[in-house]
PDB file of N, CA and C in Angstrom:
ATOM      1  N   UNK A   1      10.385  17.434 -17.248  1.00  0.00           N
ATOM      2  CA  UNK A   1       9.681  16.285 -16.723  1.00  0.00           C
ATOM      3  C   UNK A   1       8.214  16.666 -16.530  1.00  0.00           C
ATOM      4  N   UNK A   2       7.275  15.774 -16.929  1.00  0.00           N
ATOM      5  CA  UNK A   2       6.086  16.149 -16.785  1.00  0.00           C
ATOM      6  C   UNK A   2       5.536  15.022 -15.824  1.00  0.00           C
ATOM      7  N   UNK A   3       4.367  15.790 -15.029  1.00  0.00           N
ATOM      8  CA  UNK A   3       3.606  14.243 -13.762  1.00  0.00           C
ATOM      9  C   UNK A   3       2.621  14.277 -14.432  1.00  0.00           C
ATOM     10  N   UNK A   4       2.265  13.185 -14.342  1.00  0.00           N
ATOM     11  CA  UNK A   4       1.298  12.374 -14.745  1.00  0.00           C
ATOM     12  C   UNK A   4      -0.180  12.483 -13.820  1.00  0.00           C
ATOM     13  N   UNK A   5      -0.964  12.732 -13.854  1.00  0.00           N
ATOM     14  CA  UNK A   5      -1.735  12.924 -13.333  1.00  0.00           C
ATOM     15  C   UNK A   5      -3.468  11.944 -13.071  1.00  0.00           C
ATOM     16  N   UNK A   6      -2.842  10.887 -13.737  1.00  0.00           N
ATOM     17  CA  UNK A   6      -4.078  10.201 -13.931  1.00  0.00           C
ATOM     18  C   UNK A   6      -4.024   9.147 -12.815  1.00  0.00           C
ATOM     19  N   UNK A   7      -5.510   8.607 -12.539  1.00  0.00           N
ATOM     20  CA  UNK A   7      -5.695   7.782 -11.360  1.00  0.00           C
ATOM     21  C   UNK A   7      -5.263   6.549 -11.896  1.00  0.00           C
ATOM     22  N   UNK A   8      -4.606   5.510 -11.127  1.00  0.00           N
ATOM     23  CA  UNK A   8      -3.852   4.037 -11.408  1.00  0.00           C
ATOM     24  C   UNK A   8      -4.558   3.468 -10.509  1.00  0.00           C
ATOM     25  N   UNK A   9      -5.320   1.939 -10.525  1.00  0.00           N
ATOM     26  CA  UNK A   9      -6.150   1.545  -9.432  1.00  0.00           C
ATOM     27  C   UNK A   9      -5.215   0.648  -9.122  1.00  0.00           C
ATOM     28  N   UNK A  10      -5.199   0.353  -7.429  1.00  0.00           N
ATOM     29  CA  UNK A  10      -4.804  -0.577  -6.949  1.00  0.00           C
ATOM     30  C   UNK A  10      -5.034  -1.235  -5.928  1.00  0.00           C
ATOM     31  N   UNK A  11      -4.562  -2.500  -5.381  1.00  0.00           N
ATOM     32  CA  UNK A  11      -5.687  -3.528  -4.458  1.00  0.00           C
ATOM     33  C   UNK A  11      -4.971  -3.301  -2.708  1.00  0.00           C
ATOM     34  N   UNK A  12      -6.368  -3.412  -2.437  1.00  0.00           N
ATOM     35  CA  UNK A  12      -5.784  -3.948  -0.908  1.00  0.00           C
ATOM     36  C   UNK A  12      -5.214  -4.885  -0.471  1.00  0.00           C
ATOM     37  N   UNK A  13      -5.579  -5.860  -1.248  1.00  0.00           N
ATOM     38  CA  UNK A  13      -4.853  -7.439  -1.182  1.00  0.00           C
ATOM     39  C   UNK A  13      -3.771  -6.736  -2.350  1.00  0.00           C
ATOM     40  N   UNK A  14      -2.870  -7.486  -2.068  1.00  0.00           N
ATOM     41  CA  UNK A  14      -1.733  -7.851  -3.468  1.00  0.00           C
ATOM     42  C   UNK A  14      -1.159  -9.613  -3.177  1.00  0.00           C
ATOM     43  N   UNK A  15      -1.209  -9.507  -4.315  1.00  0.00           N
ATOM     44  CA  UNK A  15      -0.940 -11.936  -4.414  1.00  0.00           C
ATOM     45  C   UNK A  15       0.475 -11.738  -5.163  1.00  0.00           C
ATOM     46  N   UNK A  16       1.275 -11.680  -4.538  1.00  0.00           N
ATOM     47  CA  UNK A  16       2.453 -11.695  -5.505  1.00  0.00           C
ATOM     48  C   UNK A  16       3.268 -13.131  -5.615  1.00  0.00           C
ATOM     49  N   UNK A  17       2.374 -14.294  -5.344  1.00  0.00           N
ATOM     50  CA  UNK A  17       2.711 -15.842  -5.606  1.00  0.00           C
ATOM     51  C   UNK A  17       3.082 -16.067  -7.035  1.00  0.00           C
ATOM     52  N   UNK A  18       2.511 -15.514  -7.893  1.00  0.00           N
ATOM     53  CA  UNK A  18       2.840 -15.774  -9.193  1.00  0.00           C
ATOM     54  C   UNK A  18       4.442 -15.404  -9.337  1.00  0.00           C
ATOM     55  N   UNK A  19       4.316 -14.641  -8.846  1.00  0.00           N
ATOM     56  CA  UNK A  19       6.599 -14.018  -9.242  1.00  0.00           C
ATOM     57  C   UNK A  19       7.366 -14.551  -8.435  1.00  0.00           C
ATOM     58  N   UNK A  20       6.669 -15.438  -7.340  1.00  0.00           N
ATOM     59  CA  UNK A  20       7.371 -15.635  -6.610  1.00  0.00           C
ATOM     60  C   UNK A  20       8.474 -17.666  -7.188  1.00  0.00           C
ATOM     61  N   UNK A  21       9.478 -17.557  -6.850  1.00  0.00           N
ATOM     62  CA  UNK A  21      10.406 -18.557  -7.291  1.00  0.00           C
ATOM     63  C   UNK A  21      10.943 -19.706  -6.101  1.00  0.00           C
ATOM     64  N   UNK A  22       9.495 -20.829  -6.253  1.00  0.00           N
ATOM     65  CA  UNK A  22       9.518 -21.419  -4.709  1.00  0.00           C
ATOM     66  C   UNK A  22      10.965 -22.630  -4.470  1.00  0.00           C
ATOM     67  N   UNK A  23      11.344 -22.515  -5.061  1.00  0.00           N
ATOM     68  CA  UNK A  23      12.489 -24.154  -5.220  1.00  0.00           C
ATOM     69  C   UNK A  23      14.006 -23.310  -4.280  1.00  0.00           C
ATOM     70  N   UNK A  24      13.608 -21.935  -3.590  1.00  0.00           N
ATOM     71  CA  UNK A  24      14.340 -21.669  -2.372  1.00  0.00           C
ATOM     72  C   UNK A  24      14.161 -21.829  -1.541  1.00  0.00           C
ATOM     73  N   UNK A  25      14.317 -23.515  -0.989  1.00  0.00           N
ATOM     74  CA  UNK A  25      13.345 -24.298   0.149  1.00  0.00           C
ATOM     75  C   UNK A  25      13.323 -23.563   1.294  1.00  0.00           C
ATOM     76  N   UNK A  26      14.644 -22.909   1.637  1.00  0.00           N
ATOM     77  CA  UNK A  26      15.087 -22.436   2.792  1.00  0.00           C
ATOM     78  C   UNK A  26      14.052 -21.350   3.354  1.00  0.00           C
ATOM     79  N   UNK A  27      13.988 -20.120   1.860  1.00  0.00           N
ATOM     80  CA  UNK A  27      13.220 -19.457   2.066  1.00  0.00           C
ATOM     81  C   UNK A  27      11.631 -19.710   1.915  1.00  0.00           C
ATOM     82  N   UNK A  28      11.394 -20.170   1.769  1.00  0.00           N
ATOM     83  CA  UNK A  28       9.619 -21.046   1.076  1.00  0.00           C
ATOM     84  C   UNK A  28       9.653 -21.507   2.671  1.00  0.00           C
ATOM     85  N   UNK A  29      10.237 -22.443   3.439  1.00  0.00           N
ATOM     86  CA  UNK A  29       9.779 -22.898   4.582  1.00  0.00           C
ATOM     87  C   UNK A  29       9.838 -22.038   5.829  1.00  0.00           C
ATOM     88  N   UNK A  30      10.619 -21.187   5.721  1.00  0.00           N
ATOM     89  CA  UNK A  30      10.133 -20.003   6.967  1.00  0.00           C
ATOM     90  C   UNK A  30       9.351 -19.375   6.496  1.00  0.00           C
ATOM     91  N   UNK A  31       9.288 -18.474   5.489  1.00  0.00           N
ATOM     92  CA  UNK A  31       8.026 -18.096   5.112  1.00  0.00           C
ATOM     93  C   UNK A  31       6.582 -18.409   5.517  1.00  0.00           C
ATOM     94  N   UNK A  32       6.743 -20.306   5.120  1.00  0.00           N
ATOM     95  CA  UNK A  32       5.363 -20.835   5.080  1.00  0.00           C
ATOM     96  C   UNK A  32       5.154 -20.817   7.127  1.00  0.00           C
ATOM     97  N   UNK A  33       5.820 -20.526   7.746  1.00  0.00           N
ATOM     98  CA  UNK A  33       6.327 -21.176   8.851  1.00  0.00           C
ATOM     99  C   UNK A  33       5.542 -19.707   9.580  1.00  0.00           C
ATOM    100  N   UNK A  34       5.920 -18.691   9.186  1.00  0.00           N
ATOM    101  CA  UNK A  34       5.291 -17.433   9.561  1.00  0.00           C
ATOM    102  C   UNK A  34       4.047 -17.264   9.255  1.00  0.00           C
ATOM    103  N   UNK A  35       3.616 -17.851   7.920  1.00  0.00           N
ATOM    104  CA  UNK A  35       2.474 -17.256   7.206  1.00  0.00           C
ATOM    105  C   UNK A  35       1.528 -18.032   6.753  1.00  0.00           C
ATOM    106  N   UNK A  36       1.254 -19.637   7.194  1.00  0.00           N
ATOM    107  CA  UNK A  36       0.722 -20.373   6.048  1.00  0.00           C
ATOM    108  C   UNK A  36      -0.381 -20.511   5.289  1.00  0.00           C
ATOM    109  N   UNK A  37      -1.245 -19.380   5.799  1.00  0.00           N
ATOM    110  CA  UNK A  37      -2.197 -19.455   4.913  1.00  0.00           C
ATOM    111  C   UNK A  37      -2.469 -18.339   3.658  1.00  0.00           C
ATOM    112  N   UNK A  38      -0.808 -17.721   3.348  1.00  0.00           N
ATOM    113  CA  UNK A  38      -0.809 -16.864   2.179  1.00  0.00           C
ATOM    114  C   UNK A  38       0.348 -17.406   1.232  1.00  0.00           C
ATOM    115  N   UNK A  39       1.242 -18.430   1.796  1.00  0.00           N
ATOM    116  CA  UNK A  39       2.520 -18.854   1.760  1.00  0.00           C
ATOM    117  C   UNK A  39       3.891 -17.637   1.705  1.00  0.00           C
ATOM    118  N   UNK A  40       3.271 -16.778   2.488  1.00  0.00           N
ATOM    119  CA  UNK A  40       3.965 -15.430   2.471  1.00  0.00           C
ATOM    120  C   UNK A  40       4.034 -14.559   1.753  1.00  0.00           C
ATOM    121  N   UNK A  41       2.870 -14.610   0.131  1.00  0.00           N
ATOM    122  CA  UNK A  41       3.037 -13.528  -0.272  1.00  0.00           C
ATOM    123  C   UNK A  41       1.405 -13.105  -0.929  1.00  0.00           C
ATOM    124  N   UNK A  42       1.055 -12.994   0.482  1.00  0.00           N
ATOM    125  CA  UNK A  42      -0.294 -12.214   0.122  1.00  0.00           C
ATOM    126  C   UNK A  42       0.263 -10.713   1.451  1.00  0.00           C
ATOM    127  N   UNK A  43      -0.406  -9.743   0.642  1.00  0.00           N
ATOM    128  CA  UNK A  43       0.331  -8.398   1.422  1.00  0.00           C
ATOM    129  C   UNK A  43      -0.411  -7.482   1.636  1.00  0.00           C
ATOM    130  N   UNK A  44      -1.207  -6.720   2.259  1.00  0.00           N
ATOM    131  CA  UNK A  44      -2.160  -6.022   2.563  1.00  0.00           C
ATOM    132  C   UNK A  44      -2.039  -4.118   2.076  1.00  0.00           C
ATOM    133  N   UNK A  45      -3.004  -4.194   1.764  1.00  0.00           N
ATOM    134  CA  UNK A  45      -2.582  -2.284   1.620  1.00  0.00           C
ATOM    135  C   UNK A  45      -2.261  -1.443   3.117  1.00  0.00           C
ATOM    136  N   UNK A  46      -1.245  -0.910   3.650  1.00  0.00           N
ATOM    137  CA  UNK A  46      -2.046  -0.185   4.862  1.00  0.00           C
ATOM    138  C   UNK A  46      -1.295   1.185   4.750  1.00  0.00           C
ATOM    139  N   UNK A  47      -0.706   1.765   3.788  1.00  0.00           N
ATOM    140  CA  UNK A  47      -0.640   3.163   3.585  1.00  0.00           C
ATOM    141  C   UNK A  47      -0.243   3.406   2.330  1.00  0.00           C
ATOM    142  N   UNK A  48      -0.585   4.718   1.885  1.00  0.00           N
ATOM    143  CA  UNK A  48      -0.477   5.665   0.850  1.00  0.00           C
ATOM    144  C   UNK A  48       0.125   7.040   0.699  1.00  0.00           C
ATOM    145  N   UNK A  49       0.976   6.778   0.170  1.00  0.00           N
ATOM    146  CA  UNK A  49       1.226   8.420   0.043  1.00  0.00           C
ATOM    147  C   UNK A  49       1.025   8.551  -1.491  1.00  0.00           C
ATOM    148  N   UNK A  50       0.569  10.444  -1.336  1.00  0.00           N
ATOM    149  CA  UNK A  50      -0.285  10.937  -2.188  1.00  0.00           C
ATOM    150  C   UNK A  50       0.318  12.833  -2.610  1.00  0.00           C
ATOM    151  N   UNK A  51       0.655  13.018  -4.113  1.00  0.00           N
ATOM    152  CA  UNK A  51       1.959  14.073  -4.349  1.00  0.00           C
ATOM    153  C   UNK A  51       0.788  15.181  -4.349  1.00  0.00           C
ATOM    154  N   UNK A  52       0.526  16.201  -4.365  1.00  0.00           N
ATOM    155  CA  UNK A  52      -0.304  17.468  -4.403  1.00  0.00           C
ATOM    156  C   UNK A  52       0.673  18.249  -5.423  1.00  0.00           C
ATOM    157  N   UNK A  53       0.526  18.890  -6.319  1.00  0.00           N
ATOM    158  CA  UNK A  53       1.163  19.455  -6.823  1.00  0.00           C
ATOM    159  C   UNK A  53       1.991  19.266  -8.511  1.00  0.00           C
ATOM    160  N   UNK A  54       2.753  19.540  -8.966  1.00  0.00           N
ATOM    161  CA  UNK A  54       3.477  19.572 -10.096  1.00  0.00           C
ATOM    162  C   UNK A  54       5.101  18.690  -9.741  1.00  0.00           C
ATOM    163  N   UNK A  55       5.464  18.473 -11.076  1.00  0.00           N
ATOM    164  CA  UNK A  55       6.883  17.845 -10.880  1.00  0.00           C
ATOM    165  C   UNK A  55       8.091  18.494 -10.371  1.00  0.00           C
ATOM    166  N   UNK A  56       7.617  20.039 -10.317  1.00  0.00           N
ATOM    167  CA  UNK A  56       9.204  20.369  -9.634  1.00  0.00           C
ATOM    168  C   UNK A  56       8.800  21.330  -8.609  1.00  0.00           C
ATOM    169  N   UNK A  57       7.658  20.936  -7.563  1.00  0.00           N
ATOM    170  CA  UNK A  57       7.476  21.361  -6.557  1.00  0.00           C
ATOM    171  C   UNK A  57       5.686  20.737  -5.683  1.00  0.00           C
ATOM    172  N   UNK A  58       5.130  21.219  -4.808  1.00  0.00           N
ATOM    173  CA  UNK A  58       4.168  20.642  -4.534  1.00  0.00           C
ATOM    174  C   UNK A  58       4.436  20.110  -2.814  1.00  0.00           C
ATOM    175  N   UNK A  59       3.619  18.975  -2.062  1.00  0.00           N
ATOM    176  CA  UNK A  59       2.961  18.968  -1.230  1.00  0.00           C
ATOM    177  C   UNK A  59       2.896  17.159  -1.163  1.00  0.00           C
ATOM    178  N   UNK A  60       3.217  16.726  -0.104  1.00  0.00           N
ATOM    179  CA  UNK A  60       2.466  15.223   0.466  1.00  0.00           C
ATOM    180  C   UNK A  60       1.572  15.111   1.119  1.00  0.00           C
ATOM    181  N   UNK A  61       1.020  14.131   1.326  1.00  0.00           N
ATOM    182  CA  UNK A  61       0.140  13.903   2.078  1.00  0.00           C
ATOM    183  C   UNK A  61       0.272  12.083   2.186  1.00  0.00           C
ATOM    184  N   UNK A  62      -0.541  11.642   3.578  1.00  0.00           N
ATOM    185  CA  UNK A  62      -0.467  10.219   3.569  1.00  0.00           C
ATOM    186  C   UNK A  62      -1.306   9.632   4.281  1.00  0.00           C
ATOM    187  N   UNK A  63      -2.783   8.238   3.626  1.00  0.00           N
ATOM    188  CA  UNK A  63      -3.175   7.540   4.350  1.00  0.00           C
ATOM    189  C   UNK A  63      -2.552   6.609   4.689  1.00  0.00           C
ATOM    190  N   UNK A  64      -3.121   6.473   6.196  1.00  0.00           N
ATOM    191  CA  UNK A  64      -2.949   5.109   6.921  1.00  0.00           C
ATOM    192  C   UNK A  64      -3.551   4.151   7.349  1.00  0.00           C
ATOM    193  N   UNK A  65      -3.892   3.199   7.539  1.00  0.00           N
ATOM    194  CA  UNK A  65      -3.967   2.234   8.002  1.00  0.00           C
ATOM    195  C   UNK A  65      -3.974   2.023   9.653  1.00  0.00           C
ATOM    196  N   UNK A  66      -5.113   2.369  10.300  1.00  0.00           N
ATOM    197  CA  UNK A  66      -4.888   2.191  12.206  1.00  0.00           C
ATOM    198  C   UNK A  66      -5.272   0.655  12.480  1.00  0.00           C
ATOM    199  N   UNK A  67      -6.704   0.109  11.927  1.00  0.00           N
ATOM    200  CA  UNK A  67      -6.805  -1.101  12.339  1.00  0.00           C
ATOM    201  C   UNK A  67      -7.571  -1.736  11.171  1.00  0.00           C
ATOM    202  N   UNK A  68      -8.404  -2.421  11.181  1.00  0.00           N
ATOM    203  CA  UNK A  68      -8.725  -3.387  10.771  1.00  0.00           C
ATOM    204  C   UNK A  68     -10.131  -2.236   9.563  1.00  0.00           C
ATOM    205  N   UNK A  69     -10.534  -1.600  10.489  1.00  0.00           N
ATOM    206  CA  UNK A  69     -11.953  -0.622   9.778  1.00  0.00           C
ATOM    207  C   UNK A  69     -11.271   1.183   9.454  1.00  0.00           C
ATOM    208  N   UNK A  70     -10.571   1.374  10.437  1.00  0.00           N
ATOM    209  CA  UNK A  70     -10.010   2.760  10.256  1.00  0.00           C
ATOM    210  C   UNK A  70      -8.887   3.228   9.708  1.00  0.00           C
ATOM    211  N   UNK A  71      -9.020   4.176   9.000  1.00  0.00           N
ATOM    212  CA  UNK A  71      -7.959   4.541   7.897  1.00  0.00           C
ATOM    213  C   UNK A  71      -7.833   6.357   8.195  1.00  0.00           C
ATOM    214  N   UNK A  72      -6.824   6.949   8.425  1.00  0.00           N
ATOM    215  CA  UNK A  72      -6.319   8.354   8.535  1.00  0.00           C
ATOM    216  C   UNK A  72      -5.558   9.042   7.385  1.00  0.00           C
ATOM    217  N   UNK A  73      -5.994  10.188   6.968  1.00  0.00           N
ATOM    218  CA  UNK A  73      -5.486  10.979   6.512  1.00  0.00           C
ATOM    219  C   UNK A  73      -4.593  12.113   6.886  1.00  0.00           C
ATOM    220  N   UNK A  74      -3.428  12.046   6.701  1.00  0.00           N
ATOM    221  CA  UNK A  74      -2.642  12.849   7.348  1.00  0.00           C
ATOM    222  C   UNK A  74      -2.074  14.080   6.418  1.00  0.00           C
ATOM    223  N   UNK A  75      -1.368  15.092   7.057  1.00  0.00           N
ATOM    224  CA  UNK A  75      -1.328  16.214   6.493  1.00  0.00           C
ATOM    225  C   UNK A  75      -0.475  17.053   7.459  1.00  0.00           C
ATOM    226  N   UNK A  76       0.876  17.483   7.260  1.00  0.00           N
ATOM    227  CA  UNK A  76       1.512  18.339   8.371  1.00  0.00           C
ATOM    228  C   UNK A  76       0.933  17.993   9.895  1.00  0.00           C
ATOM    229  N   UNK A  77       0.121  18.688   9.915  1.00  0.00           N
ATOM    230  CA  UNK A  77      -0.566  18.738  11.778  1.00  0.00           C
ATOM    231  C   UNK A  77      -2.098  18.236  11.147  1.00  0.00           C
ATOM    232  N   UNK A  78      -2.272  18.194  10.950  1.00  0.00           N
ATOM    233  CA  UNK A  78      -3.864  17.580  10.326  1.00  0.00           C
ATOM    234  C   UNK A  78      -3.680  15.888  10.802  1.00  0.00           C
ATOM    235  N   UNK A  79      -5.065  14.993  11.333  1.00  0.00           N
ATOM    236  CA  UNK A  79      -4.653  14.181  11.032  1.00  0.00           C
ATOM    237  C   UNK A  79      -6.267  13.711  11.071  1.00  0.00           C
ATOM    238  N   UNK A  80      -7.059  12.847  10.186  1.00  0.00           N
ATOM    239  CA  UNK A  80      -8.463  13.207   9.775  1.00  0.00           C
ATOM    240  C   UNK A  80      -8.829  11.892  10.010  1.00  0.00           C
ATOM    241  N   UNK A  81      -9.960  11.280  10.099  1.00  0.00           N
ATOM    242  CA  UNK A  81     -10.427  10.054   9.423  1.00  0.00           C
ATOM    243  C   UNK A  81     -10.916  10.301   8.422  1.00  0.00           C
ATOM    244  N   UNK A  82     -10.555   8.914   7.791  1.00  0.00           N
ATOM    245  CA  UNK A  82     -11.366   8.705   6.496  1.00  0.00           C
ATOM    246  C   UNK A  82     -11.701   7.439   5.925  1.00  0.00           C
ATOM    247  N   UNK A  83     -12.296   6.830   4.955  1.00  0.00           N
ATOM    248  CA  UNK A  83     -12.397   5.702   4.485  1.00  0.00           C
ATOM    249  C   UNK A  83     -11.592   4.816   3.392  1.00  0.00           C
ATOM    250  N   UNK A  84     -11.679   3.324   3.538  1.00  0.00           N
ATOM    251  CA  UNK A  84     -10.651   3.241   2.347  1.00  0.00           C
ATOM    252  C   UNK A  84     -11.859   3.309   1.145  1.00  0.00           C
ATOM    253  N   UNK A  85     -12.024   3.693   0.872  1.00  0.00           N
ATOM    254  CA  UNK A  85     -13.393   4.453  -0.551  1.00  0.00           C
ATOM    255  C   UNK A  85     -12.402   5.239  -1.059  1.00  0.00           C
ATOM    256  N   UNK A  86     -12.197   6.417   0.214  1.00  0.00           N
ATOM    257  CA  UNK A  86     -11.521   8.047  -0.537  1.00  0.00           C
ATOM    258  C   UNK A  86      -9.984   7.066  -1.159  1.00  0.00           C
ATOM    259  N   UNK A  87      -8.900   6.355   0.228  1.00  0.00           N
ATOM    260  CA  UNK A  87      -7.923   5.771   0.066  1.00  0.00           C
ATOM    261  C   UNK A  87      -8.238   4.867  -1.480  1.00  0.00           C
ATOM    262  N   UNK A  88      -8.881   4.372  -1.553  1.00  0.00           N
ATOM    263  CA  UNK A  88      -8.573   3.685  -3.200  1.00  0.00           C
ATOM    264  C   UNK A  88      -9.028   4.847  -4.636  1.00  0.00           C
ATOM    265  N   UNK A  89      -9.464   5.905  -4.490  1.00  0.00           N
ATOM    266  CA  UNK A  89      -9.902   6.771  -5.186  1.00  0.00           C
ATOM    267  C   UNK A  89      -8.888   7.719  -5.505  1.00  0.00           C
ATOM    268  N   UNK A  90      -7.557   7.857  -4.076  1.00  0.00           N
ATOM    269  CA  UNK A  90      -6.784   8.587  -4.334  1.00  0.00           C
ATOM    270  C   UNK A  90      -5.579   8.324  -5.446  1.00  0.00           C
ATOM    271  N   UNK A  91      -4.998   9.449  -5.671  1.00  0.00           N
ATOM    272  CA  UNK A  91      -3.537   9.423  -6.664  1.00  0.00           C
ATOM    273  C   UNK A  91      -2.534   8.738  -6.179  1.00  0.00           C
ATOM    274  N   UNK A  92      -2.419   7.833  -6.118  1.00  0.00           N
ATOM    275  CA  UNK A  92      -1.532   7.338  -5.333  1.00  0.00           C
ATOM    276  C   UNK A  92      -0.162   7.484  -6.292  1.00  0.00           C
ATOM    277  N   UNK A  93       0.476   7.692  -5.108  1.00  0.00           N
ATOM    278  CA  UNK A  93       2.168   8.023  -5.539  1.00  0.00           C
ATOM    279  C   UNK A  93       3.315   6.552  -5.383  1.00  0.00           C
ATOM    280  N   UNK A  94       2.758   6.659  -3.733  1.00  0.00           N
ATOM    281  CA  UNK A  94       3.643   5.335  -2.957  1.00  0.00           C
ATOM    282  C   UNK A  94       2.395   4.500  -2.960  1.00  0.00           C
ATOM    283  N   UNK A  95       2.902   3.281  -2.771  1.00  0.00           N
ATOM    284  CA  UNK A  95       1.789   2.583  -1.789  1.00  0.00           C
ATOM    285  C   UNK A  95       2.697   1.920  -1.010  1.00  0.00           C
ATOM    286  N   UNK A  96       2.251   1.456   0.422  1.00  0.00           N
ATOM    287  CA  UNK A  96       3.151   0.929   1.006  1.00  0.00           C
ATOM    288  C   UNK A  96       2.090  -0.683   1.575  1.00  0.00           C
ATOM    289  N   UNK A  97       3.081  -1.705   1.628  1.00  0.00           N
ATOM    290  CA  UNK A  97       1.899  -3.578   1.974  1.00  0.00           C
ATOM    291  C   UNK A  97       2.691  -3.719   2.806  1.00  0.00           C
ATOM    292  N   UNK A  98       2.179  -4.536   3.384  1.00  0.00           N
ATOM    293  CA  UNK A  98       2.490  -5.042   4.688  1.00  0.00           C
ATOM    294  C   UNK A  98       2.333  -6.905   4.746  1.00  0.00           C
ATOM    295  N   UNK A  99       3.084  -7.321   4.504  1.00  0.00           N
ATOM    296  CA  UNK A  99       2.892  -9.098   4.304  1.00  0.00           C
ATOM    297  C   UNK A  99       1.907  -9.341   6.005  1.00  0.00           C
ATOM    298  N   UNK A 100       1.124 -10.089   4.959  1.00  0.00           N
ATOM    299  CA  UNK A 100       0.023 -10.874   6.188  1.00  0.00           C
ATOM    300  C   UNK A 100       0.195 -12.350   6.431  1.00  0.00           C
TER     301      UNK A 100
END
């Protein structure tokens, strides 16, 4: 198995309305009921995890998401600020959204 190593860009926003299949009234109206000004599927970036290393061994690491401006880099006992600049620049492995 070989990793791949190249950077993949991806958004802070994600719109996943297009895939979404609205004629499940049930679900479409709580949704909209929680959320209405994304219709529930606009989803925010607020962490990353990020592989250090090769495919059959290596290292994590993971930004987060604290509030609205601040973003952390974490690391075993490390835990850093940083910006989402570095966070969209990184390798991202995971990403993890958060519906808004």
């Amino acid at each position: 198995m070989i990793k791949i190593e190249q950077h993949v860009e991806f958004p802070q926003k994600l719109d996943i309305s297009p895939f979404l299949f609205y004629n499940r009234k049930r679900w479409y109206d709580d949704t909209l009921a929680r959320s209405p000004q994304s219709n529930g599927a606009l989803y925010e970036l607020v962490g990353v995890i990020v592989h250090h290393g090769a495919s059959n061994g290596g290292h994590y690491t993971a930004y987060r998401k604290l509030n609205e401006k601040k973003w952390v880099n974490t690391s075993d006992t490390h835990v850093v600020p940083t910006s989402i600049h570095e966070v969209l620049r990184s390798n991202l492995y995971i990403g993890v959204f958060e519906r808004v």
